[in-house]
N, C-alpha and C. Protein backbone atom coordinates (compact mmCIF):
# COMPACT_ATOMS: atom_id res chain seq x y z
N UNK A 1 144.16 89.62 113.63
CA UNK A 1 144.84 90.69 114.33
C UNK A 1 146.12 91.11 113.60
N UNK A 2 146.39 90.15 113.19
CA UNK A 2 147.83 90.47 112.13
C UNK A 2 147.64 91.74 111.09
N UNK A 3 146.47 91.61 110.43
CA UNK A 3 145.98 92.53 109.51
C UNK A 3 146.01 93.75 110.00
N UNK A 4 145.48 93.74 111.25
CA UNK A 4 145.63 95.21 111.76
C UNK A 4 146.53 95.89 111.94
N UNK A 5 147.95 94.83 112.79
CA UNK A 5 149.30 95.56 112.70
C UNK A 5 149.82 95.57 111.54
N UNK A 6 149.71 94.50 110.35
CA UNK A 6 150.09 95.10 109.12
C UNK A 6 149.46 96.25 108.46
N UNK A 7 148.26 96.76 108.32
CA UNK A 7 147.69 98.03 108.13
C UNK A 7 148.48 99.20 109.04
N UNK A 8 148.03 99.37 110.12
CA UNK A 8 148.79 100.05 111.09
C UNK A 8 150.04 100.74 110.48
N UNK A 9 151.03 99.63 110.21
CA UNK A 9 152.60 99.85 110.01
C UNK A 9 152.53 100.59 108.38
N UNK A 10 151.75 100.04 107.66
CA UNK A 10 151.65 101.09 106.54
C UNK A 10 151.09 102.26 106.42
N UNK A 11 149.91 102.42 107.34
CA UNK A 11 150.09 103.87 107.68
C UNK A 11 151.32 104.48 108.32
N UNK A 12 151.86 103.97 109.31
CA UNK A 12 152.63 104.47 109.47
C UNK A 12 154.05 105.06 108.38
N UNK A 13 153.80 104.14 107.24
CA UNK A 13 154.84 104.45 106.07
C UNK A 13 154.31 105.61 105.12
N UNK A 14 153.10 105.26 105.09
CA UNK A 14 152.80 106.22 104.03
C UNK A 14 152.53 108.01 104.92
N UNK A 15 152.48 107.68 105.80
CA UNK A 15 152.25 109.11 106.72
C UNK A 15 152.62 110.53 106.08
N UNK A 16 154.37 110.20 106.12
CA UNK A 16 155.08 111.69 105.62
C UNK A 16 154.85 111.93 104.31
N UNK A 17 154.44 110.96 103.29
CA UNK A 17 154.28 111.65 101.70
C UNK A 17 152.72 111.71 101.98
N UNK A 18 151.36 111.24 102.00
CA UNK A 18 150.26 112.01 102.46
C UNK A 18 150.42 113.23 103.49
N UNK A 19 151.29 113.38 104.19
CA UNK A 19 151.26 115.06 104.75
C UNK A 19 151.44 116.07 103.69
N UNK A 20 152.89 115.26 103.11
CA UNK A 20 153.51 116.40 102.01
C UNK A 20 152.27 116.82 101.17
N UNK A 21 151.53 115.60 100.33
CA UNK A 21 150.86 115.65 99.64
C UNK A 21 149.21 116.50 99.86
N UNK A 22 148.86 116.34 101.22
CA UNK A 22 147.94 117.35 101.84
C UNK A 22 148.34 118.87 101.79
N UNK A 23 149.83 118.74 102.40
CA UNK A 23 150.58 120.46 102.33
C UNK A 23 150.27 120.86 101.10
N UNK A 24 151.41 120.09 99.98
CA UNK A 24 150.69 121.21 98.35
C UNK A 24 149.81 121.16 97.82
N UNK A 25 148.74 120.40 98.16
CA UNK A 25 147.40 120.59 97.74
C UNK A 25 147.07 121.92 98.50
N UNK A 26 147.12 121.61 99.31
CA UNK A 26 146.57 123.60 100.31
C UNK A 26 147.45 124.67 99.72
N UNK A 27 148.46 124.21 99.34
CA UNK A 27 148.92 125.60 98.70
C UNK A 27 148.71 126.14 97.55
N UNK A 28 148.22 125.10 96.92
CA UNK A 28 147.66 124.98 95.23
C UNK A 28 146.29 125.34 95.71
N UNK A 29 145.31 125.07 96.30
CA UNK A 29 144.02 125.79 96.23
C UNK A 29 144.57 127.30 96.53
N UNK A 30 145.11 127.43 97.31
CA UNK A 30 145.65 129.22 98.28
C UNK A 30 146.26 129.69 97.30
N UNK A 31 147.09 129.39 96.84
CA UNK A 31 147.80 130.44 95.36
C UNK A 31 147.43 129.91 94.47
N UNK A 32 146.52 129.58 93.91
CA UNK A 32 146.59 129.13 91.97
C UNK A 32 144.88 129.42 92.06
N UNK A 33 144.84 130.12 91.29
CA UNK A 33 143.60 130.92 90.63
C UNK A 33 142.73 129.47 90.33
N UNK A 34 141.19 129.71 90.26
CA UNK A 34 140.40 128.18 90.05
C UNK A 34 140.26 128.66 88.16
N UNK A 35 139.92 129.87 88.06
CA UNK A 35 140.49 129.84 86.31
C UNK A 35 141.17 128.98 85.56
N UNK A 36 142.63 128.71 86.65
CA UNK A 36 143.89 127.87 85.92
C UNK A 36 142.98 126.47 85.72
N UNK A 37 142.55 126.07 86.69
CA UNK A 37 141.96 124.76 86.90
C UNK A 37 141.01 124.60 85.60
N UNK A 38 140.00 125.41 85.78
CA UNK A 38 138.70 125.45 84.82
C UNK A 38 139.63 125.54 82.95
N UNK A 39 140.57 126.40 83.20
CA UNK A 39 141.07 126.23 81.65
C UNK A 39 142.10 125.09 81.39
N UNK A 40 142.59 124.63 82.28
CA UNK A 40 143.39 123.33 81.97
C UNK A 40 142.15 122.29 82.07
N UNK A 41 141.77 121.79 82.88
CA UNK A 41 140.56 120.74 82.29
C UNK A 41 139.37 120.88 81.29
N UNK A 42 139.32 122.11 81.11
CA UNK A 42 138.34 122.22 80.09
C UNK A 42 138.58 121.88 78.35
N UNK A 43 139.44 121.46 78.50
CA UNK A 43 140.18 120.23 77.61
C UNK A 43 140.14 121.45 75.60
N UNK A 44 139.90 122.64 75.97
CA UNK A 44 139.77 123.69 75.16
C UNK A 44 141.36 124.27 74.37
N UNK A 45 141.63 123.89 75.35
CA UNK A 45 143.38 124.67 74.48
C UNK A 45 144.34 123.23 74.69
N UNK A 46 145.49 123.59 74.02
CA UNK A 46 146.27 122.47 73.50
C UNK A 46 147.82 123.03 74.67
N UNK A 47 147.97 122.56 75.54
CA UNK A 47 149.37 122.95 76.34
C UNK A 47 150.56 122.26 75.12
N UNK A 48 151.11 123.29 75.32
CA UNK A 48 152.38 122.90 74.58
C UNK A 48 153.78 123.02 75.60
């Protein structure tokens, strides 16, 4: 049972940076073109 309230309490820690981290992911699909995506992993050009 211990395990559970120790799980528990770390969700509870990690909560607000997985929100954050859910938020700019949705904003990064909603504004950023899937182009950007497809030409940055397509491992084709050299970012400088």
């Amino acid at each position: 049972m211990e395990y559970l309230y120790a799980f528990t309490d770390l969700l509870n820690e990690m909560s607000p940076y997985l929100l954050l981290g859910f938020f700019v992911a949705g904003l990064l699909h909603v504004y950023v073109p899937q182009n950007v995506y497809a030409n940055y992993f397509s491992g084709n050009q050299i970012l400088l």
